[in-house]
Protein backbone atom coordinates (compact mmCIF):
# COMPACT_ATOMS: atom_id res chain seq x y z
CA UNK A 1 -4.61 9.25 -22.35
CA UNK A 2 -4.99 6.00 -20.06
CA UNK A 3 -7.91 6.07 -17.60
CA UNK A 4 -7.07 6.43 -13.62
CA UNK A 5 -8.58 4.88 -11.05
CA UNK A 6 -8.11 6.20 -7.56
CA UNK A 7 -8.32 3.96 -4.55
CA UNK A 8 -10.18 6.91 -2.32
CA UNK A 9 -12.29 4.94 0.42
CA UNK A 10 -10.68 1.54 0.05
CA UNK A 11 -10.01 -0.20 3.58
CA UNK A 12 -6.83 -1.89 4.59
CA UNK A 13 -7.96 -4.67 7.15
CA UNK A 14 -6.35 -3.91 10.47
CA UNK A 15 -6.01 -8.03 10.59
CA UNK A 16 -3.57 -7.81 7.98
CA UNK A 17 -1.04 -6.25 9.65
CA UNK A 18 2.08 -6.81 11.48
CA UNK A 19 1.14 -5.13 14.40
CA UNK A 20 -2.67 -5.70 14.86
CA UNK A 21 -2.95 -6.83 18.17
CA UNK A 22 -1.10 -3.82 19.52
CA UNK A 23 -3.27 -1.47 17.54
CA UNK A 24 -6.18 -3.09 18.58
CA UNK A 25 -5.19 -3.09 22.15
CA UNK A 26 -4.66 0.85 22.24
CA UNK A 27 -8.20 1.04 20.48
CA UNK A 28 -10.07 -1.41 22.72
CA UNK A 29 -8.18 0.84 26.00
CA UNK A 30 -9.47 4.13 24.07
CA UNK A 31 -13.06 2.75 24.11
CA UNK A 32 -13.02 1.72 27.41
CA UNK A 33 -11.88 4.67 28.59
CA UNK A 34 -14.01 6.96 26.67
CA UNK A 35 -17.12 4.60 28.00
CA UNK A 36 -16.13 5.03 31.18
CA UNK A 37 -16.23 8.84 30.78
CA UNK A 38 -19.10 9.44 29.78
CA UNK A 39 -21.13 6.73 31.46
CA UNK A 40 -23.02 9.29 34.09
CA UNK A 41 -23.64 11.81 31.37
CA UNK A 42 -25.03 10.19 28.10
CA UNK A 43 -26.13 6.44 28.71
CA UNK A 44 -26.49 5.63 24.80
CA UNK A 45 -23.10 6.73 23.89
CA UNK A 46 -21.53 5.37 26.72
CA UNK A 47 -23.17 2.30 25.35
CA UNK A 48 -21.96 2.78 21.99
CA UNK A 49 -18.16 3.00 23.42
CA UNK A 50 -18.84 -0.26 25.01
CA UNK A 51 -20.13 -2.01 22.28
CA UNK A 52 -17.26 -0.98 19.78
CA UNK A 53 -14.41 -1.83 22.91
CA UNK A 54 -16.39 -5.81 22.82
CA UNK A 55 -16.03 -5.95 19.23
CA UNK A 56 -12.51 -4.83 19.09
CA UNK A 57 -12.04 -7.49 21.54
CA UNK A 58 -13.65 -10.30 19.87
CA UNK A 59 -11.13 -9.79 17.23
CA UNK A 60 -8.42 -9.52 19.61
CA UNK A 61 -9.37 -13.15 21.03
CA UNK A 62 -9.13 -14.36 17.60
CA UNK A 63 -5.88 -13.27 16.88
């Protein structure tokens, strides 16, 4: 019997493909909006949203 490996947990960069600017356009818009929700109730979350939205668009500007 040959050993299996399974790929459970591996990551497909989002860079890699075709369509990773749109994808990380709808993301980035999620984050903002989901910031901008919750910005008067929980300050550190909002925060969190906000620091995910500029990551997503530091990639975007180096697309």
């Amino acid at each position: 019997m040959n050993n299996q490996y399974c790929k459970v947990g591996t990551v497909t960069p989002i860079t890699g493909l075709s369509q990773a600017a749109s994808v990380l356009e709808v993301m980035h818009h999620n984050f903002m909006e989901k910031a901008a929700s919750v910005s008067g109730k929980d300050s550190q979350l909002g925060e969190f949203f906000n620091r995910k939205a500029q990551g997503i668009k530091k990639v975007l500007e180096s697309l």
